[in-house]
PDB file of N, CA and C in Angstrom:
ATOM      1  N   UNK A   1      -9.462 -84.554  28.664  1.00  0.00           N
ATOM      2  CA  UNK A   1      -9.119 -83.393  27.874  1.00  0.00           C
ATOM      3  C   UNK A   1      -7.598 -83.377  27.671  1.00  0.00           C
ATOM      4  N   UNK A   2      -7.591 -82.893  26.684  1.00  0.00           N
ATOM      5  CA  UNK A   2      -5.731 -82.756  25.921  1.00  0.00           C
ATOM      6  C   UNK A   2      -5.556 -81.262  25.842  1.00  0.00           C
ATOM      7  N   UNK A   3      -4.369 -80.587  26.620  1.00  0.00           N
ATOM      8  CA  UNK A   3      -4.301 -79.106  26.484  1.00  0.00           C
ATOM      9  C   UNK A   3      -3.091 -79.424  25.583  1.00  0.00           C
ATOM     10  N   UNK A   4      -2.676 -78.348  24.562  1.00  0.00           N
ATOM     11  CA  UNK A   4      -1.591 -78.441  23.898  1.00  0.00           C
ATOM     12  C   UNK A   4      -1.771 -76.882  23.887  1.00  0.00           C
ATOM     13  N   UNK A   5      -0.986 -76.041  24.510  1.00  0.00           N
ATOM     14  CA  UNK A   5      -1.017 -74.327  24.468  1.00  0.00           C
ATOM     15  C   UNK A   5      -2.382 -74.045  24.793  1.00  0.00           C
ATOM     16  N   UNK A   6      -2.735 -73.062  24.337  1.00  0.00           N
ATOM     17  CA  UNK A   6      -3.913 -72.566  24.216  1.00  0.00           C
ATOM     18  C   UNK A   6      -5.464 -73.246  23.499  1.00  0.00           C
ATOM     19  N   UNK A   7      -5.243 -74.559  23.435  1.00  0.00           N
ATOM     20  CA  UNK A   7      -5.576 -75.373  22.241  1.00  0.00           C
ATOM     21  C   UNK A   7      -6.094 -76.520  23.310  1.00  0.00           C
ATOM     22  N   UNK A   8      -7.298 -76.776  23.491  1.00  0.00           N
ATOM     23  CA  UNK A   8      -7.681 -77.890  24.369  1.00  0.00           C
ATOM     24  C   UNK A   8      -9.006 -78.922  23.332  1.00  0.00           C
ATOM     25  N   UNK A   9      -8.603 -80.157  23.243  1.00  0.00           N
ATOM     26  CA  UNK A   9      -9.136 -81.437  22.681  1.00  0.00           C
ATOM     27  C   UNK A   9      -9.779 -81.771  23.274  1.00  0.00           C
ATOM     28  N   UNK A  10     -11.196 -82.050  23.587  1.00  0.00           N
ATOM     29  CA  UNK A  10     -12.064 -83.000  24.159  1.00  0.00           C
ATOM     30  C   UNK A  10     -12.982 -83.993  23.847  1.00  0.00           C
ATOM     31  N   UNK A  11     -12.684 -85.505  24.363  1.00  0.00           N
ATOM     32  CA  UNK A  11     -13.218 -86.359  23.465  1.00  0.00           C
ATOM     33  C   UNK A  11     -14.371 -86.930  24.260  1.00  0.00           C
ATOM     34  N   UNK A  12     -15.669 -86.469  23.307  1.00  0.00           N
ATOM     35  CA  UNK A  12     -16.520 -86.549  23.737  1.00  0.00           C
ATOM     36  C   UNK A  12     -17.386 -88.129  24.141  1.00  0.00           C
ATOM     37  N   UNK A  13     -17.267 -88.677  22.713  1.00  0.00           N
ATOM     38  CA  UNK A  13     -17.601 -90.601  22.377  1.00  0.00           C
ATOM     39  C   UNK A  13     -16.847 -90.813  21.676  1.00  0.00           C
ATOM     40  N   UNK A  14     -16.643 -92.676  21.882  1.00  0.00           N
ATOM     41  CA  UNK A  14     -15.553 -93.284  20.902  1.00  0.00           C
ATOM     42  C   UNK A  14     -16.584 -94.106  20.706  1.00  0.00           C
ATOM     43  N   UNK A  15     -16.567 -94.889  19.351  1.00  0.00           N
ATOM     44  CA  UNK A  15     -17.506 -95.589  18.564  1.00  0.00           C
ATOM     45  C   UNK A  15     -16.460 -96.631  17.611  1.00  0.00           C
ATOM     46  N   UNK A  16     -16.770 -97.813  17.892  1.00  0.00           N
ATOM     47  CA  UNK A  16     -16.234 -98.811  16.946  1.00  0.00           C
ATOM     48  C   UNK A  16     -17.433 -99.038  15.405  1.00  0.00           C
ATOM     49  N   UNK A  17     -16.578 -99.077  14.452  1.00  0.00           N
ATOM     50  CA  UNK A  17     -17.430 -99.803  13.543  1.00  0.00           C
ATOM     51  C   UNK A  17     -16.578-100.292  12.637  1.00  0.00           C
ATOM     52  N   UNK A  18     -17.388-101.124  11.709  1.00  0.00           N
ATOM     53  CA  UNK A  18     -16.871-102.454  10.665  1.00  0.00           C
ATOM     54  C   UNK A  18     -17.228-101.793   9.127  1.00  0.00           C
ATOM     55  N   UNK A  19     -17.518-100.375   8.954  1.00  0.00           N
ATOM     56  CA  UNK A  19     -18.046-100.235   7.889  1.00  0.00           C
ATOM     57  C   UNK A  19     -18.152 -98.602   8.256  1.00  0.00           C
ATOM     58  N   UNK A  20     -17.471 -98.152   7.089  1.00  0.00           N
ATOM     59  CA  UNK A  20     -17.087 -96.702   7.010  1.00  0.00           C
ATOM     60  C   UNK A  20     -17.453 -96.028   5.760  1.00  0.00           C
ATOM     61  N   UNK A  21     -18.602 -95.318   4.981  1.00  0.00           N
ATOM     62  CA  UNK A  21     -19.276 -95.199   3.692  1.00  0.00           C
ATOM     63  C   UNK A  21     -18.811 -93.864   3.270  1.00  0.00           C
ATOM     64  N   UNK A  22     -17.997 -93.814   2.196  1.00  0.00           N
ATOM     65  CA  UNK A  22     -17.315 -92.302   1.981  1.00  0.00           C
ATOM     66  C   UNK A  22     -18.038 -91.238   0.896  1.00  0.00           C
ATOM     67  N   UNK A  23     -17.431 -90.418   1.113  1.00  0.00           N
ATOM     68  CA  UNK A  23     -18.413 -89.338   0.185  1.00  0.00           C
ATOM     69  C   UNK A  23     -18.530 -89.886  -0.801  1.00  0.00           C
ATOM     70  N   UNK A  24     -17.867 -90.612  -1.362  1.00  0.00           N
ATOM     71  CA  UNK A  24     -19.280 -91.000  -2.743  1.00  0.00           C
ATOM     72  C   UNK A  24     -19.332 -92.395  -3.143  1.00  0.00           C
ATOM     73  N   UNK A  25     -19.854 -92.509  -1.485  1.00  0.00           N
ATOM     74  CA  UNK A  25     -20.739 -93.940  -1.144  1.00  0.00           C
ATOM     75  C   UNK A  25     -20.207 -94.982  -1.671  1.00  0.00           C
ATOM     76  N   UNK A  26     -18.461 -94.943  -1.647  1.00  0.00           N
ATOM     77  CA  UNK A  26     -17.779 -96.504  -1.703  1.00  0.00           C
ATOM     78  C   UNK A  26     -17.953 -96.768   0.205  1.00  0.00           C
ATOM     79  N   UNK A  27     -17.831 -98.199  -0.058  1.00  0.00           N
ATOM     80  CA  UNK A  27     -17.778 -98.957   1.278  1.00  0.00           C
ATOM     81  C   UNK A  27     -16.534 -98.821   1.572  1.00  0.00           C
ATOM     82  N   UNK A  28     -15.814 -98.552   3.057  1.00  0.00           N
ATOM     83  CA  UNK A  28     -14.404 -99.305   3.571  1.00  0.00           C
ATOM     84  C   UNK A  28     -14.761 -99.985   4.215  1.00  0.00           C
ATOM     85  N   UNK A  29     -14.333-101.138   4.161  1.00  0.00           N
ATOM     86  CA  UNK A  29     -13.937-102.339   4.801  1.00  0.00           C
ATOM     87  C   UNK A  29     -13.341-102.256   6.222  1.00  0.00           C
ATOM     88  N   UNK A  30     -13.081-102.596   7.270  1.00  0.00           N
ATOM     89  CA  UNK A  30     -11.818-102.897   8.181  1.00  0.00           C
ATOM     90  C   UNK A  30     -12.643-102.848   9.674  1.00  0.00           C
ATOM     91  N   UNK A  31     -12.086-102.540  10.462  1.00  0.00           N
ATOM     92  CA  UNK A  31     -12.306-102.331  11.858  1.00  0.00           C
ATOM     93  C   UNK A  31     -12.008-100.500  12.011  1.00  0.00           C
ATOM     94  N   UNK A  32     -13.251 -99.817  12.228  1.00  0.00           N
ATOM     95  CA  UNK A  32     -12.466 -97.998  12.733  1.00  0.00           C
ATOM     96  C   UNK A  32     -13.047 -97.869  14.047  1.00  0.00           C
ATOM     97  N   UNK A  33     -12.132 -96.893  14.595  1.00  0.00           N
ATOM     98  CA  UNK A  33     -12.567 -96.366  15.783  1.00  0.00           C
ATOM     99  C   UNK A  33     -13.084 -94.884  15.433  1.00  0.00           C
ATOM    100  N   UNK A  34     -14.115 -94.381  16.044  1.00  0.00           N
ATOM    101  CA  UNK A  34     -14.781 -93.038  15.484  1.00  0.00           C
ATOM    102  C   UNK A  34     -14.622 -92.338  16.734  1.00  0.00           C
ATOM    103  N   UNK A  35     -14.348 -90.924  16.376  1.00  0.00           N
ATOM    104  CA  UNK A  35     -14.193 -89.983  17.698  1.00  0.00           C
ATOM    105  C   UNK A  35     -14.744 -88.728  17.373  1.00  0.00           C
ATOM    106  N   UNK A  36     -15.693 -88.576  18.906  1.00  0.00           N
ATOM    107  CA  UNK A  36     -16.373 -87.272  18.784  1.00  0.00           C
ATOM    108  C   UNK A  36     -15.632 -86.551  19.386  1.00  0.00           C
ATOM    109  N   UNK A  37     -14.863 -85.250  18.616  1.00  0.00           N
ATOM    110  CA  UNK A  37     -14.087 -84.308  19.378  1.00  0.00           C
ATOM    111  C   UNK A  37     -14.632 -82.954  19.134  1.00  0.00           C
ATOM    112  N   UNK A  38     -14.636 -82.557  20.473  1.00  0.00           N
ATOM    113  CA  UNK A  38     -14.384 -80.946  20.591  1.00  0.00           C
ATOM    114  C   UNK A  38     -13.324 -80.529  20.595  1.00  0.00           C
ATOM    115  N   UNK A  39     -13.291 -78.968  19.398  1.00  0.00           N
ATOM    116  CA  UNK A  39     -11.608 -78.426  19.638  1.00  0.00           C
ATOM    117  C   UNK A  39     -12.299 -77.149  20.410  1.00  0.00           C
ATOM    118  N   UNK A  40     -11.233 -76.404  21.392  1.00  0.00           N
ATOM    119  CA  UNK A  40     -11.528 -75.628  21.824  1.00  0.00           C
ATOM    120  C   UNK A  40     -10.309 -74.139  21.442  1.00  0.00           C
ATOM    121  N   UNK A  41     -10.706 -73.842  20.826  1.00  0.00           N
ATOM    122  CA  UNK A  41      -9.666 -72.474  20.801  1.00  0.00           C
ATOM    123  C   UNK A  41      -9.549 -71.785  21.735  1.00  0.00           C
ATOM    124  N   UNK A  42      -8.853 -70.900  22.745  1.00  0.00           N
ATOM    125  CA  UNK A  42      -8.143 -69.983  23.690  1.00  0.00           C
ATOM    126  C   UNK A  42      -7.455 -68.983  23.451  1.00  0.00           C
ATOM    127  N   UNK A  43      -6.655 -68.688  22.613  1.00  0.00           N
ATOM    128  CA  UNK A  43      -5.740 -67.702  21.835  1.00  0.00           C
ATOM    129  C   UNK A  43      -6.933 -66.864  21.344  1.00  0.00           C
ATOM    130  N   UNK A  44      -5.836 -65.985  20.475  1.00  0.00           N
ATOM    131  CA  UNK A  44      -6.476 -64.867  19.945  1.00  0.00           C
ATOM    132  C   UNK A  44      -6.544 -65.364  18.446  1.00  0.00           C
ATOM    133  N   UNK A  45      -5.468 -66.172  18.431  1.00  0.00           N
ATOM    134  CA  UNK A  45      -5.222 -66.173  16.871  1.00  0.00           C
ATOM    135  C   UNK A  45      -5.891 -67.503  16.482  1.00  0.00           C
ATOM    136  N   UNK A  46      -6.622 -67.365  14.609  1.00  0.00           N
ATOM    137  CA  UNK A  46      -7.203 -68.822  14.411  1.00  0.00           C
ATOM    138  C   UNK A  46      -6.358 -69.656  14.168  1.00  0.00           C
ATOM    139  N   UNK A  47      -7.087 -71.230  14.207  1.00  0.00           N
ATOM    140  CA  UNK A  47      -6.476 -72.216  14.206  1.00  0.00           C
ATOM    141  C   UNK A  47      -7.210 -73.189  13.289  1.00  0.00           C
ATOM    142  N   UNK A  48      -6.440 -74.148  12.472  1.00  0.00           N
ATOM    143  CA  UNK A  48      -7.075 -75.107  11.311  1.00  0.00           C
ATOM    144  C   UNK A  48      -6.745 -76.526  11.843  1.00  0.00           C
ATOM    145  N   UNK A  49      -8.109 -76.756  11.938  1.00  0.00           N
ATOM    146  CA  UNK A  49      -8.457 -78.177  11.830  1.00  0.00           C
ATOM    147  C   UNK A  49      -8.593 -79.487  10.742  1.00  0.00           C
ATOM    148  N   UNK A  50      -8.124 -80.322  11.173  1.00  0.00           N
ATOM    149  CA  UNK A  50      -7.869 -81.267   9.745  1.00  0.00           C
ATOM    150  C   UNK A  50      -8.946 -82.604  10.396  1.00  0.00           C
ATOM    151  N   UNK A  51      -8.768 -83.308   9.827  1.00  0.00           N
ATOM    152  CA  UNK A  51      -9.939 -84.569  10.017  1.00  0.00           C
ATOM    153  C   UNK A  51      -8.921 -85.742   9.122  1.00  0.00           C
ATOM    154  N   UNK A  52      -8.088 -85.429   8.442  1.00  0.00           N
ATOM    155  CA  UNK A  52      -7.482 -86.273   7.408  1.00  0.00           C
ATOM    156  C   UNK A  52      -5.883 -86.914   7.772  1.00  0.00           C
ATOM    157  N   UNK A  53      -5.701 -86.754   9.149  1.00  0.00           N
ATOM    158  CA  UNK A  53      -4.784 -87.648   9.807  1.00  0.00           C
ATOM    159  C   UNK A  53      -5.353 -88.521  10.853  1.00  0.00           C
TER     160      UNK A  53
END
């Protein structure tokens, strides 16, 4: 687990694959690593999640 403030990351599975199919079903190519994360909020106040870094 990763605490950053009130803000805790938990990575649930990591998954290799060779083939990554995007919303509108082009192929990527390469080597990815895939991660199952839990975010956990703590604060009061919300927080935004991205997927695109």
């Amino acid at each position: 687990m990763i605490k950053l403030g009130d803000v805790e990351f938990t990575v649930n599975e990591i998954t290799n694959t060779k083939n990554v199919v995007g919303k509108f079903g082009s192929n990527a190519q390469g080597t990815y690593l895939l991660a199952n994360v839990t975010v956990t909020n703590k604060c009061n106040e919300a927080i935004t999640t991205d997927t695109s870094f």
